[in-house]
Every structure is written in C-alpha cells, then in structure tokens.
Protein backbone atom coordinates (compact mmCIF):
# COMPACT_ATOMS: atom_id res chain seq x y z
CA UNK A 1 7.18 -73.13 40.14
CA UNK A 2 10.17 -73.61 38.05
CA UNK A 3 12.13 -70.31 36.93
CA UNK A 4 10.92 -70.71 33.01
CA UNK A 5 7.10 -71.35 34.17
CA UNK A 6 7.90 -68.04 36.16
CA UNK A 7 8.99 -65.68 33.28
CA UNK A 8 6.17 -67.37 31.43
CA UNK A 9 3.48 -66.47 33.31
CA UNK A 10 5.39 -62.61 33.95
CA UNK A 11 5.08 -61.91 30.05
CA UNK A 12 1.68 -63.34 29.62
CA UNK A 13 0.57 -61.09 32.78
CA UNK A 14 2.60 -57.97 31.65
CA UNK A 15 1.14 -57.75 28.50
CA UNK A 16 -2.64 -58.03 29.87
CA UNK A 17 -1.93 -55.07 32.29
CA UNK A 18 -0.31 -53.31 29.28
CA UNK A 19 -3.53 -53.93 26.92
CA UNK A 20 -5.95 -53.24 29.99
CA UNK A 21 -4.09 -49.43 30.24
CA UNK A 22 -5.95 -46.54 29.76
CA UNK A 23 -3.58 -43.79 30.44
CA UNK A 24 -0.11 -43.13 29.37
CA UNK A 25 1.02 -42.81 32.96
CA UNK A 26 0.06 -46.58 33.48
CA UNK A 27 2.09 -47.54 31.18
CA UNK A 28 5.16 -45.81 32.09
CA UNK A 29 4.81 -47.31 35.78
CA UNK A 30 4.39 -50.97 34.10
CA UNK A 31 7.44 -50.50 32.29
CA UNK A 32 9.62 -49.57 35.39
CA UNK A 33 7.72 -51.88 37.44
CA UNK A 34 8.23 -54.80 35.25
CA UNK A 35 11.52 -54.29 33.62
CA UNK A 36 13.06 -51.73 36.30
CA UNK A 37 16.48 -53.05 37.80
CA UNK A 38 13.58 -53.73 41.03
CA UNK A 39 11.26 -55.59 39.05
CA UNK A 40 10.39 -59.17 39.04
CA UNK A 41 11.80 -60.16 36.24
CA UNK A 42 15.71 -58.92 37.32
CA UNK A 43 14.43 -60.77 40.82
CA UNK A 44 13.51 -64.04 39.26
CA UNK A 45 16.56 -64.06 37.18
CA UNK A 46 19.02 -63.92 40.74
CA UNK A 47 18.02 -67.57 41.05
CA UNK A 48 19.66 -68.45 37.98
CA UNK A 49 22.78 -69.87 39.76
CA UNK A 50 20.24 -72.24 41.46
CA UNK A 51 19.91 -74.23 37.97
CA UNK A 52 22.23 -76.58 35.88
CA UNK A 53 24.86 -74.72 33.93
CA UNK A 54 23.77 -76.41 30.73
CA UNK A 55 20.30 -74.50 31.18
CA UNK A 56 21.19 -70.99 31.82
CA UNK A 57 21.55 -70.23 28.11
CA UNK A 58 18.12 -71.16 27.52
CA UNK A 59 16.68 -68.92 30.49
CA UNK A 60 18.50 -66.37 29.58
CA UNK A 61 17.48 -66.22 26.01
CA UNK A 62 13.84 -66.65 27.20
CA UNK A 63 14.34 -63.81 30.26
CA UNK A 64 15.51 -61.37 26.87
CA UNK A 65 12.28 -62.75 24.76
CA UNK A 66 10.00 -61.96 27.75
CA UNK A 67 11.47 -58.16 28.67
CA UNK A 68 10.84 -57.64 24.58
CA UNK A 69 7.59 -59.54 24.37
CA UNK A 70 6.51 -56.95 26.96
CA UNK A 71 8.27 -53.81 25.78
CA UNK A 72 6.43 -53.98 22.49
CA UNK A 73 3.07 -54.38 24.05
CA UNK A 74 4.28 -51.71 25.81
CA UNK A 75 5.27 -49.05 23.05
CA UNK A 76 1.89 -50.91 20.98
CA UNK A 77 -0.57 -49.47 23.75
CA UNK A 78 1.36 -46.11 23.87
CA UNK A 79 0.78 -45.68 20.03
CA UNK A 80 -2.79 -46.41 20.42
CA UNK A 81 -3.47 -43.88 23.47
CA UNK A 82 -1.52 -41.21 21.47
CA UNK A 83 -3.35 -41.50 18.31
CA UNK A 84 -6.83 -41.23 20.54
CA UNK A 85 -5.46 -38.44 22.26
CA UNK A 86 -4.50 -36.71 18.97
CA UNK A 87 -8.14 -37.66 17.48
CA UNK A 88 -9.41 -36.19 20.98
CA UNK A 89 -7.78 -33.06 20.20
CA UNK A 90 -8.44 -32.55 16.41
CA UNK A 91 -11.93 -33.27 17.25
CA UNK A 92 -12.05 -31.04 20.00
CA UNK A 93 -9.99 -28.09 18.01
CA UNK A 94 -11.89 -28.67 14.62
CA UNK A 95 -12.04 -25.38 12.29
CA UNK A 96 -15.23 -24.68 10.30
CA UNK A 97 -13.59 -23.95 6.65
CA UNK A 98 -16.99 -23.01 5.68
CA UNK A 99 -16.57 -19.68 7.76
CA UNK A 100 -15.82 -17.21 5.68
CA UNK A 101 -12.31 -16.04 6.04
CA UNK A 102 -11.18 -12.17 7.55
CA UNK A 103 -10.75 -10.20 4.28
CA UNK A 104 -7.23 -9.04 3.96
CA UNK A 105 -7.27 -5.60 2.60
CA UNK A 106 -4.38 -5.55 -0.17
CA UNK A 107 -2.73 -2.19 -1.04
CA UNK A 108 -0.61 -0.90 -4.22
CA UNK A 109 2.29 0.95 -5.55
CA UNK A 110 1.48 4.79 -5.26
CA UNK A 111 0.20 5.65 -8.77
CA UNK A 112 2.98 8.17 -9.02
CA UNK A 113 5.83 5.21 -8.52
CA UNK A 114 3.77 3.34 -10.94
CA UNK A 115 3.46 6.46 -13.47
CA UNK A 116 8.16 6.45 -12.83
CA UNK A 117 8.54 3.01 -13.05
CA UNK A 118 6.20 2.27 -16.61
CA UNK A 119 8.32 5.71 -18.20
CA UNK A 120 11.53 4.33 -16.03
CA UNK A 121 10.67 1.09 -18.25
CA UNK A 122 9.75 2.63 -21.56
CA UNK A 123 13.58 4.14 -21.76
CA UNK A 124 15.07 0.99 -20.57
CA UNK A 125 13.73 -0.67 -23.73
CA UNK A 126 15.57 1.88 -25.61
CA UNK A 127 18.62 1.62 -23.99
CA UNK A 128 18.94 4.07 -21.57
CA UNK A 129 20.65 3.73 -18.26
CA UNK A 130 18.23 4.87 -14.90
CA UNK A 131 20.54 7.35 -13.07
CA UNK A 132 19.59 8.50 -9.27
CA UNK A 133 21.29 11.40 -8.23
CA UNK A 134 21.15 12.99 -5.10
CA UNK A 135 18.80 15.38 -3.55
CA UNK A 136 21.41 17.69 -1.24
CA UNK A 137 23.26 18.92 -4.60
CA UNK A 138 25.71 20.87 -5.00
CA UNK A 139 25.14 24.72 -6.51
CA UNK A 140 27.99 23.87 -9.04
CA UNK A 141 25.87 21.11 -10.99
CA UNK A 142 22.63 21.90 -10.06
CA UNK A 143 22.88 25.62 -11.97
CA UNK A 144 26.72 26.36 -13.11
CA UNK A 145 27.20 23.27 -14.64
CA UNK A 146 24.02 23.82 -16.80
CA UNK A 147 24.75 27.19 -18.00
CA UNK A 148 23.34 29.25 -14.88
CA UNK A 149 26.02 31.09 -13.16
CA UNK A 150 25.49 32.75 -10.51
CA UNK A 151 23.23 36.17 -10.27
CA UNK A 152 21.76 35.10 -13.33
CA UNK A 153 18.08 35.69 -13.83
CA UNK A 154 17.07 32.18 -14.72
CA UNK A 155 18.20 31.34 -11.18
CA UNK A 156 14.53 33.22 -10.18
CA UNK A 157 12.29 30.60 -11.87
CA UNK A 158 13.77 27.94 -9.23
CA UNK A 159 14.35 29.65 -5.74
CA UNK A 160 15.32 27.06 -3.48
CA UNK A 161 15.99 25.48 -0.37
CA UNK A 162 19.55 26.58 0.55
CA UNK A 163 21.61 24.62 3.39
CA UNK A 164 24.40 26.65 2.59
CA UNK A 165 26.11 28.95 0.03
CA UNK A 166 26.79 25.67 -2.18
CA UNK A 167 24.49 22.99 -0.79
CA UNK A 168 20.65 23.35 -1.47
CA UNK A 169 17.90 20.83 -2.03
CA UNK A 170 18.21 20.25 -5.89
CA UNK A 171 15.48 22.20 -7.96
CA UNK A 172 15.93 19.56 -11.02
CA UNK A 173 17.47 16.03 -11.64
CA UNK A 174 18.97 17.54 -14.49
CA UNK A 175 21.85 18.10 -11.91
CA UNK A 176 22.81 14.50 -12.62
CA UNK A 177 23.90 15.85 -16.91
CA UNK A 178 27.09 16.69 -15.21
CA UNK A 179 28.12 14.02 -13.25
CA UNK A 180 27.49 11.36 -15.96
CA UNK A 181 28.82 13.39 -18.92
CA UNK A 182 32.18 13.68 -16.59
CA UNK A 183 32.00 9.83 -15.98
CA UNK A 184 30.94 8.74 -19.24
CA UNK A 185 33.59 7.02 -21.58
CA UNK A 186 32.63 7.91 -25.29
CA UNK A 187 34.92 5.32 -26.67
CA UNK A 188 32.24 2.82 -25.54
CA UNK A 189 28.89 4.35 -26.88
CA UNK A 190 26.60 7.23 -26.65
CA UNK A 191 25.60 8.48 -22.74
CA UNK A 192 21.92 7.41 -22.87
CA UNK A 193 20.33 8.33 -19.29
CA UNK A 194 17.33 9.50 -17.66
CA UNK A 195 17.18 10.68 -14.23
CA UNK A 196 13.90 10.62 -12.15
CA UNK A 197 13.57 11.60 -8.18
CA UNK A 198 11.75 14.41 -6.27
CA UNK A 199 12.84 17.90 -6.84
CA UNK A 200 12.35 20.77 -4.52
CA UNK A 201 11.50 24.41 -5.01
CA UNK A 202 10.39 27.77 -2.92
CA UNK A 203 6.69 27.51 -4.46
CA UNK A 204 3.27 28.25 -2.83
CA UNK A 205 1.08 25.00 -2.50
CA UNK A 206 -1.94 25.01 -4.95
CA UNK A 207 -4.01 22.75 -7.38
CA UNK A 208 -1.02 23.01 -9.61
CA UNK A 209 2.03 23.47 -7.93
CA UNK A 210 3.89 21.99 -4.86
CA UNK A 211 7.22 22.83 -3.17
CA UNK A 212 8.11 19.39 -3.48
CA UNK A 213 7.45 16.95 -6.85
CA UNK A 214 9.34 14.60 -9.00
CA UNK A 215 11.08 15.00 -12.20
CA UNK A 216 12.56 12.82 -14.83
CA UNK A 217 15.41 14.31 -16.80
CA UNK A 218 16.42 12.61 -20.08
CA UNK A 219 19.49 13.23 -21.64
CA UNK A 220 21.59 11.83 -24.92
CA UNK A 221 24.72 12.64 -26.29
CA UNK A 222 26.34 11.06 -29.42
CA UNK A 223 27.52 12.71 -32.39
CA UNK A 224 24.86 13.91 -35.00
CA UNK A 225 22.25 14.05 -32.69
CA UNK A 226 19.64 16.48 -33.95
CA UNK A 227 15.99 17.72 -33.29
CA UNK A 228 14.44 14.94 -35.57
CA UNK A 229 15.77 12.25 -32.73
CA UNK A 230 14.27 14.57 -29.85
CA UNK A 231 11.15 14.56 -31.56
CA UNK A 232 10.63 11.12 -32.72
CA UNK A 233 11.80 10.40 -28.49
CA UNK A 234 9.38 12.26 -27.70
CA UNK A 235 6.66 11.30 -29.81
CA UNK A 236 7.46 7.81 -28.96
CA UNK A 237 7.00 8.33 -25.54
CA UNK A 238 3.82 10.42 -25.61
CA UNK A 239 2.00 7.65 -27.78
CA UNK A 240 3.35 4.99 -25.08
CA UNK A 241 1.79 7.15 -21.83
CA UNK A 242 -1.55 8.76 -23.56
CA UNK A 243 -2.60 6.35 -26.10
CA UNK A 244 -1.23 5.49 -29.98
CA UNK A 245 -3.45 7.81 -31.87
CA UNK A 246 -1.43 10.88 -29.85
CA UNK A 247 0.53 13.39 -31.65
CA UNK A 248 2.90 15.95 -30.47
CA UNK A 249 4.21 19.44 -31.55
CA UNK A 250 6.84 21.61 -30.42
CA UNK A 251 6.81 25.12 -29.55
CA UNK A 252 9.81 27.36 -29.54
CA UNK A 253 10.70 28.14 -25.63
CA UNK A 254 14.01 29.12 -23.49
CA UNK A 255 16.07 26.69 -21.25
CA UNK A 256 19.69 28.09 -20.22
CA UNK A 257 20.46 24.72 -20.41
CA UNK A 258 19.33 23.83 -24.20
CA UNK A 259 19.51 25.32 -27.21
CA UNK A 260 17.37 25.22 -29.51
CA UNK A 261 14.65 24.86 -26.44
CA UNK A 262 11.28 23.65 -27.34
CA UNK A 263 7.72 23.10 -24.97
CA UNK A 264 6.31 20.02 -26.11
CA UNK A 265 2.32 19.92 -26.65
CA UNK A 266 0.61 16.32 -27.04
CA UNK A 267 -2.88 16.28 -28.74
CA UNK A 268 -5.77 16.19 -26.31
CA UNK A 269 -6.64 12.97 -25.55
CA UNK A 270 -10.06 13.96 -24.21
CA UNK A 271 -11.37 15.55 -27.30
CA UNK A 272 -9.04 14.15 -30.25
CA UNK A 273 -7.80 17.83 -31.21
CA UNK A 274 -11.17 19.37 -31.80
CA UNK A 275 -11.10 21.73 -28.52
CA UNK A 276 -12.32 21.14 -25.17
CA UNK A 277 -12.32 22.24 -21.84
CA UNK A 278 -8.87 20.17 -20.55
CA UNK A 279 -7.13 21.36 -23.50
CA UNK A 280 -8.37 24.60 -23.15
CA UNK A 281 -10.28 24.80 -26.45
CA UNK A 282 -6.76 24.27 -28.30
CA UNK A 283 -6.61 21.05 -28.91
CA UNK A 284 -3.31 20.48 -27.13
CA UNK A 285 -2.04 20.04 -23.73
CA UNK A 286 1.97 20.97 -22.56
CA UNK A 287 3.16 17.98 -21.33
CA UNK A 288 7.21 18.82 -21.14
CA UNK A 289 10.60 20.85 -21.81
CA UNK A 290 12.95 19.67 -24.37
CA UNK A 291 15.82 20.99 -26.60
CA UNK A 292 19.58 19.82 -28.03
CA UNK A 293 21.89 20.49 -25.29
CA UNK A 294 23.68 23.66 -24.68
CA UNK A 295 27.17 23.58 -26.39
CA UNK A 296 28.20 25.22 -22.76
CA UNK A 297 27.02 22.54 -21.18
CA UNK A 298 28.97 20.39 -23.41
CA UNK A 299 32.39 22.22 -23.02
CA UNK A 300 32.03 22.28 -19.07
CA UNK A 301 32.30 18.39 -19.00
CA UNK A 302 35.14 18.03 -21.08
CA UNK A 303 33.15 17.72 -24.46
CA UNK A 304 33.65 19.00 -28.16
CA UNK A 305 30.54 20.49 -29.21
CA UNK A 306 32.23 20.43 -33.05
CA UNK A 307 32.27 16.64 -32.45
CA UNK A 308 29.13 15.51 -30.20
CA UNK A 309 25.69 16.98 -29.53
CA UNK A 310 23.46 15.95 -27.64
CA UNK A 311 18.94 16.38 -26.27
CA UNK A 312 17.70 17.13 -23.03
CA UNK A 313 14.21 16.67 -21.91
CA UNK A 314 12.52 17.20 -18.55
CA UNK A 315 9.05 15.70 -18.03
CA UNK A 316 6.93 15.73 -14.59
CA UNK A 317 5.55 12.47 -13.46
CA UNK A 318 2.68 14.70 -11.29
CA UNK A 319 1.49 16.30 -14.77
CA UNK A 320 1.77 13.18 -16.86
CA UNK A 321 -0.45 11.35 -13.66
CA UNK A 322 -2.98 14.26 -13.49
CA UNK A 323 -3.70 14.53 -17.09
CA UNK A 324 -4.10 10.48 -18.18
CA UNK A 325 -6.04 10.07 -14.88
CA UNK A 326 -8.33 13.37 -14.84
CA UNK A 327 -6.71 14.32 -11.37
CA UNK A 328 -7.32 17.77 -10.63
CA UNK A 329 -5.26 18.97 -7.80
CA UNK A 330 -1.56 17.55 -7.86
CA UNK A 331 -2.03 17.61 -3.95
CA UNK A 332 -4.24 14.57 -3.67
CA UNK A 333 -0.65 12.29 -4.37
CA UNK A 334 0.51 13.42 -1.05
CA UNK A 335 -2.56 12.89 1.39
CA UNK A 336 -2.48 9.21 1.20
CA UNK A 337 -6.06 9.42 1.38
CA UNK A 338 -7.13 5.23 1.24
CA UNK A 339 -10.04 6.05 -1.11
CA UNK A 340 -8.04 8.41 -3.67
CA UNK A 341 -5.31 5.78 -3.89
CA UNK A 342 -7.16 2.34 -4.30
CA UNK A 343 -8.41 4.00 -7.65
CA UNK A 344 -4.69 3.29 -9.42
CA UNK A 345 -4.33 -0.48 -8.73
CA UNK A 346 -2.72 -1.80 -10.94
CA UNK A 347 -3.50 0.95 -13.84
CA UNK A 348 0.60 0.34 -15.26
C-alpha cells in the first residue's frame, strides 16, 4: 500500500472512531494515539525518504490535511459530548420556579432616626447646616458657655454623668452654640445650625423620662433677629411634623441660656383644640423650649449683642415620636421589640 493510500485510509478510520466515541476520555486517547509523536501517522511519514523527491511536497501537504481532518472531528465530538453532559446536568439540577420562594423579612430605619432625619431635612430646606457635636463635652460649653456657671441652680435641672471635674456626658446638644458661634465667620452670612444626637441625664426611667434621649438644638444668629422669626420657625415646623391645620402658641418660661424664653404649645391634633384627654382638656400639647439667645451667650463667643441677635430652640425627637404616633411610654424606642418597630415603616 502506497504511503498516500496509507494516510488515506488513517483519516477516514480516525474520524469513524472519533464519531463512534461516547466518552470524553476516548477521545483524548484517539488524539494521542493518532497524532501522538508514537502514532501512526508520525510512523508512516518516516518512510518518506523512501519516495521521489518531487513527491514529498505533496505527502506532506496531505500528512498536514489528514492530522487536521482528524483533529476537527476530534474537537466536533468533544463539543457534542459536552453539550449532552451539560443538558444531563441542567436536567438533572432543574429548579421548580413555581415553588414559592423563602420570604425575606425586610426591616426599617428606627422610627426615631426617621422622626431626626425628616426634621434634620425640614431645616436643610431652609438653609441650615446639620452640626454633630460630641457626647463626652466639656463642662465649659456644655453649662458656662451658655450662661450656667458653676454652683448655679439651673445646673440641678440636668445632673449628669461626670467623668471628671470638666468632662461629663453632655446633658444638651446645645453645647455645640459655642463651638460654631466661635467658628462661624459673619462676613459670610448668618450661623444657621441645628444640632441633633442623644443627650444624657441623672433621671429615673419611667413612661416619660429616660436617662438617655435625643435632642435637636436649633440655633440662628444674624442681626435683627427677633421673636416674630422664632415663631414663624416654629410654626413652620410644627405644621410640617403634626399636620397643616396646626397652630402654635408660646408661653412665657426660663432658660439661662435665652432670653426672652418661651414653652411652645402646638394645638391638639387629636381633638382640633376643643379638649381631650391627650391634651389634657386644654386644647394644647408642649411640644418644645425656645427663646432669642442670651446676650451672655453672645458676648462669650466673641459677639456684639448691640449688633447681632440671635433664637435658640430645643425640641425632643422622643416627644415629637410619642405624640404624632400615640406612643405611650418613651421606653418602647429602646426595647427593639420586632412587633413595636415594624409599625413605623416607612411612616417619613
């Protein structure tokens, strides 16, 4: 048998055995058998210096066409086995989507972050700057600097925590008036700030009170700021939390830290005004402290009182939460009781 009739009849049977595989491990050992550096096809080409020079060209080109021939029949079989061993698995690993799926319980923000951030939002729109502060304050600006030196009585309505003679857990975020009146630059507009974060004070756990709770302290000062912009603030802010038909009153108080000093009342937004139980028959609830700022205050950041003047306003996030919500003991934020909590999604 001549050499071509030889590579001939190697193709035609090499690509047979490679259509007649069933497993991908028969086709690996036809490939090394047949076109290995042992095969038959590298033996039958060692009698090439047997024929005339002139037809060596024409075996070789045909020994190259035969290896390929073969190669692709090859790599054509191996496709099809994987694709039927892929089928075999998909079939074999099929998912019923019909099942229904494991329900993902979703939570939510706490309703008192939501309750910060919708207030936190309402005085961005109005320009005001969201200040943190810290809660290890110094005595200096969490009572001096507001017009509480020491020994005075006032100090008694907010006994602390005390890590030392001038560190203590801050009592108010009004602590933060200081700092930003001392970094403020006037030349470049009014201070416009609020302050909220949790606020800690010596008090006996109840319904109503907790030794630890949050705060928002507002604060403005400009020049010819007066009671009628603390008010209209105010009322602003109290129609945007309660409802639009709310109304709000003041009601001469004390603040060492304001002066005038006002509690603010909002009308009841249970009963309209007319009386009920929440508002206690009055038809108002107090909702927050407020007054113009303290020309002391002023003068111990560097400020003319002749020249600027400024509001102050303190609010608790707890009491503005309780009353919209009908939440009767301010301890129920703190449990993270599941079923208390899922109540508030998305309420802001």
């Amino acid at each position: 048998m001549s050499l071509n009739d030889t590579l001939k009849n190697l193709r035609e049977n090499g690509i047979d055995e490679a259509k007649r595989a069933q497993k991908l491990q028969e086709l690996n050992d036809l490939r090394v058998n047949l076109l290995g550096k042992k095969g038959p096809i590298t033996k039958a080409l060692r009698g090439m210096k047997d024929i005339p020079a002139e037809q060596r060209p024409e075996i070789g080109t045909l020994a190259n066409n035969v290896k390929k021939d073969i190669q692709a029949a090859i790599e054509e079989k191996m496709e099809e086995l994987n694709q039927k061993l892929v089928a075999k698995k998909l079939e074999e690993e099929t998912i019923d989507v019909t099942l229904p799926a494991t329900k993902n319980n979703q939570g939510t923000k706490h309703i008192l972050n939501q309750t910060i951030e919708d207030i936190e939002q309402f005085f961005i729109g109005l320009g005001y700057e969201v200040a943190g502060g810290y809660e290890v304050e110094e005595d200096h600006y969490n009572f001096e600097r507001l017009n509480i030196p020491k020994n005075h009585p006032a100090r008694d309505m907010q006994d602390t925590f005390y890590l030392s003679d001038e560190l203590l857990m801050r009592t108010q975020t009004s602590a933060q008036e200081g700092r930003d009146m001392e970094a403020h630059d006037f030349t470049k507009g009014p201070l416009k700030m609020i302050s909220p974060g949790v606020v800690y004070r010596r008090d006996d756990d109840d319904a109503t009170h907790s030794h630890q709770f949050h705060q928002i302290e507002g604060l403005v000062v400009d020049k010819n700021i007066s009671m009628a912009d603390l008010k209209g603030t105010l009322d602003a802010l109290c129609r945007h939390v309660f409802g639009p038909d709310r109304e709000i009153r003041f009601r001469p108080s004390y603040f060492p830290f304001t002066e005038p000093s006002v509690e603010v009342d909002v009308s009841c937004f249970n009963c309209g005004g007319t009386g009920c139980r929440i508002c206690k028959y009055t038809g108002w609830i107090e909702v927050l402290g407020a007054g113009l700022t303290h020309p002391n205050v002023l003068k111990m950041s560097g400020i003319d009182p002749n020249e600027y003047s400024g509001m102050a306003f303190g609010l608790g996030p707890e009491r503005f939460a309780m009353l919209k919500y009908g939440v009767n003991d301010i301890r129920d934020f703190y449990l993270n009781d599941v079923r208390f909590l899922e109540q508030f999604k998305g309420v802001n």
